[in-house]
Protein backbone atom coordinates (compact mmCIF):
# COMPACT_ATOMS: atom_id res chain seq x y z
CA UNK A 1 0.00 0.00 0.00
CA UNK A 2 1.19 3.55 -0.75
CA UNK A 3 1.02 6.78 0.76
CA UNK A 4 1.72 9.98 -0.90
CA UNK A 5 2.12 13.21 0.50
CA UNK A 6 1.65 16.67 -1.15
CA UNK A 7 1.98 19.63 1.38
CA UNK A 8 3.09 23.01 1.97
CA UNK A 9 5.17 22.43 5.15
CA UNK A 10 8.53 22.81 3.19
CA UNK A 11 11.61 20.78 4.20
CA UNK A 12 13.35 22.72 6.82
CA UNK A 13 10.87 22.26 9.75
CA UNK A 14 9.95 19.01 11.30
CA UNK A 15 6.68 18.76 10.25
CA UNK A 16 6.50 16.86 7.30
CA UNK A 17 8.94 14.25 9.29
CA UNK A 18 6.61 14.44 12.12
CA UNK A 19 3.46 13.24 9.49
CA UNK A 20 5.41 10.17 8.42
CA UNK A 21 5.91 9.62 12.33
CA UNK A 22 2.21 9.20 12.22
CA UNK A 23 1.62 6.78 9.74
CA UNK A 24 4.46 4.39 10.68
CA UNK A 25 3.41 3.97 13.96
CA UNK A 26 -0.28 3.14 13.17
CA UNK A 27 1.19 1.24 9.76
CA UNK A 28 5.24 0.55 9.93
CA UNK A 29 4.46 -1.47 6.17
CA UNK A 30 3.14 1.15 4.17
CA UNK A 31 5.41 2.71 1.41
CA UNK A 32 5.56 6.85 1.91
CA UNK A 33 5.93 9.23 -1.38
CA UNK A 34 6.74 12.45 -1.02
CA UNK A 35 4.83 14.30 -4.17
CA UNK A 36 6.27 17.69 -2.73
CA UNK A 37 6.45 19.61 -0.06
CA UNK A 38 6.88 23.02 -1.86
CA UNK A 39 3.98 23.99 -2.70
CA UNK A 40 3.84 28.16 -2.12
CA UNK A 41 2.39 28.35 1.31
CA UNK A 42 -1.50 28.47 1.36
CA UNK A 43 -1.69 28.26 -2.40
CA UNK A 44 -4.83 25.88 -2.86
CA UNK A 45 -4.92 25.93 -6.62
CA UNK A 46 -1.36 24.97 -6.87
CA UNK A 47 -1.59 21.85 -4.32
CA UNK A 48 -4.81 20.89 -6.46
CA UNK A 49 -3.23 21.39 -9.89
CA UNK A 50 -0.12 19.45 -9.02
CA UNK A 51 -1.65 16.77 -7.52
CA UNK A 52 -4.37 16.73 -10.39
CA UNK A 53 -1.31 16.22 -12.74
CA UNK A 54 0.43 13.47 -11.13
CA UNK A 55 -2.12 11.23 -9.39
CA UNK A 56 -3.05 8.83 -12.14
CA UNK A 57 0.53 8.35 -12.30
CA UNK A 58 0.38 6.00 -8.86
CA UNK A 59 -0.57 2.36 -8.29
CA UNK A 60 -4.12 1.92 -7.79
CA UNK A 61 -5.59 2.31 -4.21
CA UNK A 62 -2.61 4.70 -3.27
CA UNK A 63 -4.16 6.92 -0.69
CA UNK A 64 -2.76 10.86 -1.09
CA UNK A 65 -2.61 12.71 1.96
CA UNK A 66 -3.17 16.62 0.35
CA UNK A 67 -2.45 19.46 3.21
CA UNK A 68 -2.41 23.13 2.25
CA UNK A 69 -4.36 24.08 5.16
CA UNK A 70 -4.91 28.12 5.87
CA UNK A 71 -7.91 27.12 7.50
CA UNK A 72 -6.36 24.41 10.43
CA UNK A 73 -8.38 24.76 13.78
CA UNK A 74 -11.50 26.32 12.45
CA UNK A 75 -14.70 24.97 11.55
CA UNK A 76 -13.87 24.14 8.02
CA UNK A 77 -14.30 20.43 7.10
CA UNK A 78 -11.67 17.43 7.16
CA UNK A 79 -12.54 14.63 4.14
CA UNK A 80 -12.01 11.88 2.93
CA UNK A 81 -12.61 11.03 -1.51
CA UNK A 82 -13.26 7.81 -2.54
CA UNK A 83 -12.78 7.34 -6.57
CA UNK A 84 -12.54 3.84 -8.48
CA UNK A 85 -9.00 3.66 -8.10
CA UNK A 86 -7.62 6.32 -5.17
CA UNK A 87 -8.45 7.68 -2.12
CA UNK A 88 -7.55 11.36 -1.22
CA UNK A 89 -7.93 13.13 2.44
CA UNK A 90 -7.68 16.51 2.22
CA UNK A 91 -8.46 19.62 4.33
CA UNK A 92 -12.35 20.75 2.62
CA UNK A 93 -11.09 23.87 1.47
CA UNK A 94 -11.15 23.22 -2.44
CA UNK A 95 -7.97 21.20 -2.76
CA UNK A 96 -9.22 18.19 -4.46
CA UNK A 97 -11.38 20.18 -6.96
CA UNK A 98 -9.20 19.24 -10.09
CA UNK A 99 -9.89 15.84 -8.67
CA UNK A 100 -13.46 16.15 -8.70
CA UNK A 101 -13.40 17.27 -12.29
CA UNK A 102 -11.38 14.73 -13.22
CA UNK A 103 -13.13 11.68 -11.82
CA UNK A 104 -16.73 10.46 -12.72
CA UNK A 105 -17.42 8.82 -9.85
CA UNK A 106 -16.75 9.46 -6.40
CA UNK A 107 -17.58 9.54 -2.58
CA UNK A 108 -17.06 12.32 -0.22
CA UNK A 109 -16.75 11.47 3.61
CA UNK A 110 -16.65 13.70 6.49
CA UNK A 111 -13.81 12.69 9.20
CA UNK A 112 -15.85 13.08 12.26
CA UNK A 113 -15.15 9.56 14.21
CA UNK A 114 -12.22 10.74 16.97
CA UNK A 115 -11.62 7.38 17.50
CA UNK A 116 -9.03 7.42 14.66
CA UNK A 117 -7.02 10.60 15.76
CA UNK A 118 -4.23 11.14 17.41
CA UNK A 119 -5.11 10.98 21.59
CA UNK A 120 -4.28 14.56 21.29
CA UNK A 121 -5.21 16.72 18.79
CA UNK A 122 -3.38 19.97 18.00
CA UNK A 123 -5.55 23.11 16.93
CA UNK A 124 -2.87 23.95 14.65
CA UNK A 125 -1.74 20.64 13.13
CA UNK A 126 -4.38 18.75 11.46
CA UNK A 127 -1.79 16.95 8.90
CA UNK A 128 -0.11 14.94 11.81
CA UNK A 129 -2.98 14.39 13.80
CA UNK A 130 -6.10 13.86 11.56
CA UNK A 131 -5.28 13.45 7.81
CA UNK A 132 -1.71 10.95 8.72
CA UNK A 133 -3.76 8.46 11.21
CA UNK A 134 -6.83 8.14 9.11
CA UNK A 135 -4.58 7.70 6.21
CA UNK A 136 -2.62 4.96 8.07
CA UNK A 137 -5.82 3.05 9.47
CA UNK A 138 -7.46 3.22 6.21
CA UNK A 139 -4.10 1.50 4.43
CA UNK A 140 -4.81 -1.13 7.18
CA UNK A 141 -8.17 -1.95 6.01
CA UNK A 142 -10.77 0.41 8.11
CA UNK A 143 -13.73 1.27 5.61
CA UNK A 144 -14.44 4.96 4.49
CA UNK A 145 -17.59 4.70 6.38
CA UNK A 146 -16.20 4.11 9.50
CA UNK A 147 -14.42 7.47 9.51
CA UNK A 148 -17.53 9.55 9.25
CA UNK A 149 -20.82 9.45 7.44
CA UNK A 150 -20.89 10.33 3.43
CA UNK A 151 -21.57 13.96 2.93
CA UNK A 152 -22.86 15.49 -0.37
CA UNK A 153 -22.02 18.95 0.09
CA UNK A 154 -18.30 20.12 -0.19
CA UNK A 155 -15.98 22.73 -1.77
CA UNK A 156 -15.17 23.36 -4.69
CA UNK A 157 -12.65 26.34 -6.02
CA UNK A 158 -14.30 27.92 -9.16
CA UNK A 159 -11.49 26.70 -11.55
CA UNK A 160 -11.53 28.88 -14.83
CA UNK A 161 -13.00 27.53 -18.10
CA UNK A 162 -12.16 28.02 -21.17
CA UNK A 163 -15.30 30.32 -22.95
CA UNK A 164 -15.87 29.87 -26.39
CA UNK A 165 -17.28 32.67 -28.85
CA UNK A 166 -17.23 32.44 -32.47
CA UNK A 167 -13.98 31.78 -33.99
CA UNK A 168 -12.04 32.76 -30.61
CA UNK A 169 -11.94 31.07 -27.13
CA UNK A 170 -10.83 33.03 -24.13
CA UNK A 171 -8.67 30.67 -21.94
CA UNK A 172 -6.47 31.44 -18.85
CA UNK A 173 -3.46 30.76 -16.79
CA UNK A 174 -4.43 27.85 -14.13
CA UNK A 175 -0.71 27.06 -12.95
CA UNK A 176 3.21 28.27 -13.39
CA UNK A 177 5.63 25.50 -13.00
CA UNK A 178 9.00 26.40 -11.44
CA UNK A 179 10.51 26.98 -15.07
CA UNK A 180 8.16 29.74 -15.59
CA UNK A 181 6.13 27.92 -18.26
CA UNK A 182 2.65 28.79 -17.92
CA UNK A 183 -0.67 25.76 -18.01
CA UNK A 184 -3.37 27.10 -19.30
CA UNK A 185 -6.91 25.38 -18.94
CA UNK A 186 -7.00 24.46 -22.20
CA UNK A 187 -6.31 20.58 -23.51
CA UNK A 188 -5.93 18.75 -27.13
CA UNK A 189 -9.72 18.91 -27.46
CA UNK A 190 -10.22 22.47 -27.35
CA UNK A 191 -7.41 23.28 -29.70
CA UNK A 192 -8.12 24.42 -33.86
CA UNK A 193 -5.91 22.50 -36.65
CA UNK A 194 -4.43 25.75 -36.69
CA UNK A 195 -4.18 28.81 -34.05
CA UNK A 196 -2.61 31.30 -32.13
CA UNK A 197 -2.56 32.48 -28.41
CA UNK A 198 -2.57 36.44 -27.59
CA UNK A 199 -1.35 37.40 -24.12
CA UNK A 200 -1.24 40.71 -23.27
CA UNK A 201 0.41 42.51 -26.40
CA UNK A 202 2.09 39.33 -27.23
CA UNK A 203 0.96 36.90 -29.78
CA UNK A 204 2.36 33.08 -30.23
CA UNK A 205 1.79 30.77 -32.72
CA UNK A 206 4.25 28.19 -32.67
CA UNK A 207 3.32 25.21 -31.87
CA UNK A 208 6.83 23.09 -30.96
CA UNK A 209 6.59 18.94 -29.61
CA UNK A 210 9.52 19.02 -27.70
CA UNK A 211 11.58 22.05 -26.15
CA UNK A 212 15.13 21.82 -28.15
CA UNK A 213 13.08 22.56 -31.27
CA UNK A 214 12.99 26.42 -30.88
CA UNK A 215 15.32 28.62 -30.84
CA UNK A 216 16.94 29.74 -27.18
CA UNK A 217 14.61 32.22 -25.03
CA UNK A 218 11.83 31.79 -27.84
CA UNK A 219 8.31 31.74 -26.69
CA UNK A 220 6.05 28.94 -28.01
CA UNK A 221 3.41 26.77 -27.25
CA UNK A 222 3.48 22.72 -26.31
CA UNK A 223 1.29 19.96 -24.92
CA UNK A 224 2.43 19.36 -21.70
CA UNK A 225 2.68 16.49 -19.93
CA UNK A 226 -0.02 16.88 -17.57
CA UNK A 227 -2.33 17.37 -20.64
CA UNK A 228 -2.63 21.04 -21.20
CA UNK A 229 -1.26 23.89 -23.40
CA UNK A 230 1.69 25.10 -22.23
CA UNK A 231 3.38 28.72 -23.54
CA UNK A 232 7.15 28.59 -22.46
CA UNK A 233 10.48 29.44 -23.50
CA UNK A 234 13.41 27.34 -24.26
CA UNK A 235 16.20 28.11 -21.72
CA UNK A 236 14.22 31.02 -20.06
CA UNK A 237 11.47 31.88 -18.22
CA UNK A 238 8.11 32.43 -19.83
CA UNK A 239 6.47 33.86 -17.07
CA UNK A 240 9.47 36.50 -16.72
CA UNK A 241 9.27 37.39 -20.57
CA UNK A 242 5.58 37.82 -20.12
CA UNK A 243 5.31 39.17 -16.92
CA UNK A 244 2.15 37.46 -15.82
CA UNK A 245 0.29 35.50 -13.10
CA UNK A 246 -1.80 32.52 -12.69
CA UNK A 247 -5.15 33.75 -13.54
CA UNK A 248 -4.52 36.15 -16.42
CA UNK A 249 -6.56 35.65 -19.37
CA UNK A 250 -5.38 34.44 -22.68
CA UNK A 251 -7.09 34.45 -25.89
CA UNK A 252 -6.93 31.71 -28.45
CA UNK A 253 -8.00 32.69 -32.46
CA UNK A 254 -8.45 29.90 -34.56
CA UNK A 255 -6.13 30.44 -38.07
């Protein structure tokens, strides 16, 4: 059984050593993944992107423990996703919205049964003390049930869409990787024969399949490997050149 872990608890501190702590002592078996523990602190859409973009990527019935948490100690939900394959527990914040559009099916539990804490649970600390034991019991075999009762209401970020009119779609930035190359919502399906992006003042309309193929610090576009289109810049940083931010708006006009 495997564990992964996608957080914003950096490396420095102790906590993300403190979460593992957790599991092994409820499950000493159970193989750990780090995903990454850099995700910018409190930056929901970038913990639900990433994981979005790797999670298929895992055995099935890997459990992913998600925790970008801004909200830890208030009244905000703790829950538990049950898809075909995976399970994900996740503060209810939003996190696991890619998730949600990505699977068909799926359950959503509310951790409510205390039983399957820690004996002491810190205000401030959720990841070591609710999401790490109730990932642990349930790689032991404890049913989804048994944590809490199935809820039907939960959170979901309003992820931007890509709007089509006429000839022209307006897209957007959903996530910058740490080369600067810039996802935008928009996948093989929603892409013309023949196009070009505008950004800002900017327009692109090469289309490369690998990186080497342009020229150094050129702009173009690619298909990424998580599935999207992708403007970056061979040897350089698109989002520098460009000087944008996840959420500005692109538009796409069809050649």
């Amino acid at each position: 059984m495997v564990i992964a872990l996608l957080t914003d608890f950096g490396t420095k501190d102790y906590y993300v050593g403190a979460v593992k702590g957790a599991i092994l002592s409820i499950n000493s078996e159970v193989v750990i993944v780090d995903i990454t523990h850099e995700i910018p602190p409190q930056d929901i859409l970038a913990a639900s992107f990433t994981l979005r973009a790797c999670y298929r990527n895992f055995p099935e019935k890997t459990i992913f423990v998600a925790v970008v948490d801004p909200g830890v100690g208030s009244g905000r939900k703790a829950i538990l996703v049950e898809t075909r394959d995976y399970f994900f527990i996740a503060p209810d914040n939003g996190l696991l919205s890619f998730i949600f559009d990505a699977e068909m099916n799926f359950r959503v539990f509310e951790l409510t049964n205390e039983k399957f804490f820690a004996e002491n649970v810190s205000r401030t600390f959720h990841g070591r003390d609710i999401f790490a034991p109730i990932a642990a019991h349930l790689s032991n075999g404890i049913q989804p049930n048994e944590f809490g009762v199935e809820i039907e209401s939960y959170t979901r970020l309003q992820i931007a869409q890509p709007i089509k009119i006429a000839d022209q779609t307006e897209a957007a930035i959903i996530h910058i990787d740490h080369f600067g190359n810039l996802i935008i919502n928009l996948t093989k399906d929603d892409l013309p024969e023949k196009f070009a992006l505008e950004i800002g003042g900017t327009t692109i309309n090469k289309l490369r399949t690998f990186f080497a193929e342009a020229e150094k610090g050129e702009l173009f576009m690619i298909l990424g490997s998580a599935g999207f289109l992708e403007i970056v810049a061979f040897q350089d940083s698109a989002k520098k050149i460009l000087r944008v931010e996840v959420g500005e708006k692109i538009r796409l006009r069809a050649n």
